[in-house]
N, C-alpha and C. Protein backbone atom coordinates (compact mmCIF):
# COMPACT_ATOMS: atom_id res chain seq x y z
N UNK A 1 -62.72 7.89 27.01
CA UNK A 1 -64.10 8.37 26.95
C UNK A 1 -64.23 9.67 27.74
N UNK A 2 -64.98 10.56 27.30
CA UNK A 2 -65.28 11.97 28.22
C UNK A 2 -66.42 11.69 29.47
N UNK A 3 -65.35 12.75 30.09
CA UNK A 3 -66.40 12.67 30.83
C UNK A 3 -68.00 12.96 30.72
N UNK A 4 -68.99 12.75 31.48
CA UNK A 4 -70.43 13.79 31.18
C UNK A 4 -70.79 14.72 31.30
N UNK A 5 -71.31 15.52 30.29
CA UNK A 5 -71.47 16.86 30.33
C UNK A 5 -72.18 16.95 31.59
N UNK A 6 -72.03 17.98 32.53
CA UNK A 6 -72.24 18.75 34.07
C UNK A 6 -72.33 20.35 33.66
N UNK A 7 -73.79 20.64 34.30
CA UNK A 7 -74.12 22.32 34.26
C UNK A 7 -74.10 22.54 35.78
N UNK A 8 -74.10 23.67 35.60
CA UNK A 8 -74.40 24.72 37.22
C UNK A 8 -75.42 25.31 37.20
N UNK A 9 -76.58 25.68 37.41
CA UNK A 9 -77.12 26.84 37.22
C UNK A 9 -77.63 27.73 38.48
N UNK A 10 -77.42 28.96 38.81
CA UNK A 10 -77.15 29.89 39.51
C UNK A 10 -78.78 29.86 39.69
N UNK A 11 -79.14 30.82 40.85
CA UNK A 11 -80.90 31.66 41.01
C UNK A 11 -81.34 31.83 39.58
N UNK A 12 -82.56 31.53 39.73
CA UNK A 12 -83.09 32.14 38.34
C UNK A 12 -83.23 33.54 37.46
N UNK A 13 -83.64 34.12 39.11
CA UNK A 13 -83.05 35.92 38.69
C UNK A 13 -82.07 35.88 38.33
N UNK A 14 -80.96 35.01 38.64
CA UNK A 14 -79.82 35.64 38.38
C UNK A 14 -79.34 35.11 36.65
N UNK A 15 -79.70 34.19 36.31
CA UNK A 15 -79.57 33.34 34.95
C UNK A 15 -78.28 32.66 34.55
N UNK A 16 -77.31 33.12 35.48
CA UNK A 16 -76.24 32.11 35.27
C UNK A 16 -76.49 30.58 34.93
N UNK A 17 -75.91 30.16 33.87
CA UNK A 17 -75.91 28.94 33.85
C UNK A 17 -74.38 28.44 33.12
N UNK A 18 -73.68 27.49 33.56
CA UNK A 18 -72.60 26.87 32.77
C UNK A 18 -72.40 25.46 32.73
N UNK A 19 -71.95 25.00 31.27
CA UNK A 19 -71.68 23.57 31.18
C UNK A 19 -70.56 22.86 30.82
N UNK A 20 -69.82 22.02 31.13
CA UNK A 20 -68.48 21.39 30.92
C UNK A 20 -68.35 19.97 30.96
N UNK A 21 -67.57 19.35 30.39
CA UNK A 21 -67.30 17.77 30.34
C UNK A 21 -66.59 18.00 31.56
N UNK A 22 -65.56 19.36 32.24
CA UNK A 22 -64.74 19.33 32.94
C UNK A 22 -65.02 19.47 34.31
N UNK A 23 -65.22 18.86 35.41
CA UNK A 23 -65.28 18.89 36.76
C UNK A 23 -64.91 20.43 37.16
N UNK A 24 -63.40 20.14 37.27
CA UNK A 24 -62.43 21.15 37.89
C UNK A 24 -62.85 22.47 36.88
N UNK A 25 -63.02 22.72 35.61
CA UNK A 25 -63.45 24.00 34.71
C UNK A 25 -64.53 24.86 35.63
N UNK A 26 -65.67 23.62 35.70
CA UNK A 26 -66.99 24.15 36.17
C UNK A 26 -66.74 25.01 37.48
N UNK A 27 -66.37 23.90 38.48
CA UNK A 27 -65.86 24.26 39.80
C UNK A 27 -65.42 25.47 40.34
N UNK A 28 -64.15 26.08 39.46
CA UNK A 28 -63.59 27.29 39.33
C UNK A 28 -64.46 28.57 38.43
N UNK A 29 -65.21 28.22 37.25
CA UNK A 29 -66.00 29.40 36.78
C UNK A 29 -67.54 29.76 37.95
N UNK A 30 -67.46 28.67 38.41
CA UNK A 30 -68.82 28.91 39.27
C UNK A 30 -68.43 29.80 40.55
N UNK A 31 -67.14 29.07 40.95
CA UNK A 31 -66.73 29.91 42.32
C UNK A 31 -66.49 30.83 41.60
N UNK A 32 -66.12 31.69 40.64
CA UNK A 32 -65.43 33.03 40.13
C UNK A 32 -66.67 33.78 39.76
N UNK A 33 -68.08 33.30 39.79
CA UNK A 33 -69.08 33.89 39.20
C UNK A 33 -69.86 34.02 40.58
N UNK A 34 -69.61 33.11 41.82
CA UNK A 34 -70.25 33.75 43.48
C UNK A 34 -69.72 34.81 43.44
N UNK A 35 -68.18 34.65 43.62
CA UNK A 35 -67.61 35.99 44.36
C UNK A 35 -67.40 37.36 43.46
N UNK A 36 -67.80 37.20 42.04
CA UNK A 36 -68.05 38.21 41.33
C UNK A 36 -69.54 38.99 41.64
N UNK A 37 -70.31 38.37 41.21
CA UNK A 37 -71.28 38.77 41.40
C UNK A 37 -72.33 38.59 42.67
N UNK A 38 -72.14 38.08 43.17
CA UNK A 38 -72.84 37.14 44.76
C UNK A 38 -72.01 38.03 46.11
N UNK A 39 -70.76 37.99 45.70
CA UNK A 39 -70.00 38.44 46.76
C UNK A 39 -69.78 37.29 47.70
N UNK A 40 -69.89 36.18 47.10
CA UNK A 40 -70.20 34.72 48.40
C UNK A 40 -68.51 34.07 47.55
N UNK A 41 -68.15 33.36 48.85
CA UNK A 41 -67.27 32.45 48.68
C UNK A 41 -67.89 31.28 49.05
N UNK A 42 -67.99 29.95 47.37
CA UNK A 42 -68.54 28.77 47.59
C UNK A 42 -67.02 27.93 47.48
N UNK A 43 -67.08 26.84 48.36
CA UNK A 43 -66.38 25.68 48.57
C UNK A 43 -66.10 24.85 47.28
N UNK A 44 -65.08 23.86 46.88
CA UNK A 44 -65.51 22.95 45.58
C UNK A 44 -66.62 22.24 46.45
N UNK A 45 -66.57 21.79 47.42
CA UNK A 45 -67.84 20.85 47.64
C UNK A 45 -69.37 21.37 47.82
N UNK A 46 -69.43 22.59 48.12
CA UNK A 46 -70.97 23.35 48.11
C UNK A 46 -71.13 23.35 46.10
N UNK A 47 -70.39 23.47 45.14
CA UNK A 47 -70.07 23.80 44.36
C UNK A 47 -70.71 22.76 43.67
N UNK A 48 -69.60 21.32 44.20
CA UNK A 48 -70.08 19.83 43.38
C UNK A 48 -71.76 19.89 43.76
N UNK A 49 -71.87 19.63 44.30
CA UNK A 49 -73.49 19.88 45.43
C UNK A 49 -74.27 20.64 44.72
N UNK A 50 -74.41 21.45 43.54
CA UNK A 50 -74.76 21.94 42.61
C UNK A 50 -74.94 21.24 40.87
N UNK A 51 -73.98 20.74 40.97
CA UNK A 51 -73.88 19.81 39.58
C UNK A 51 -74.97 19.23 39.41
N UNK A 52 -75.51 19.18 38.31
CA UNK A 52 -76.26 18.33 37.68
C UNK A 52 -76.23 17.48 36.57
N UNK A 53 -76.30 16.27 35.59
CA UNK A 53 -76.49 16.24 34.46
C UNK A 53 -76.61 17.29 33.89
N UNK A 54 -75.90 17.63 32.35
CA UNK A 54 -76.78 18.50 31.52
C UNK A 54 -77.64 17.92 30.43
């Protein structure tokens, strides 16, 4: 069975949003989208701490 779909979604100004069945996918596009654009380095756990249902 899959896992459940999980989004991120970033500031609203900012409009990032992403969704994955995949834990570890999300985890890594989200940290790659702080330190792109944010200039912030997030943790996987500040990261999970974000997840929501989608």
């Amino acid at each position: 069975m899959a896992e459940k779909l999980k989004k991120i979604e970033c500031d609203p100004k900012c409009g990032f949003m992403v969704q994955s069945h995949d834990e570890k996918e999300l985890i890594e596009i989200a940290k790659e989208h702080a330190k792109k654009f944010h200039n912030m380095t997030a943790t996987d756990e500040q990261v999970k701490g974000m997840m929501k249902d989608a």
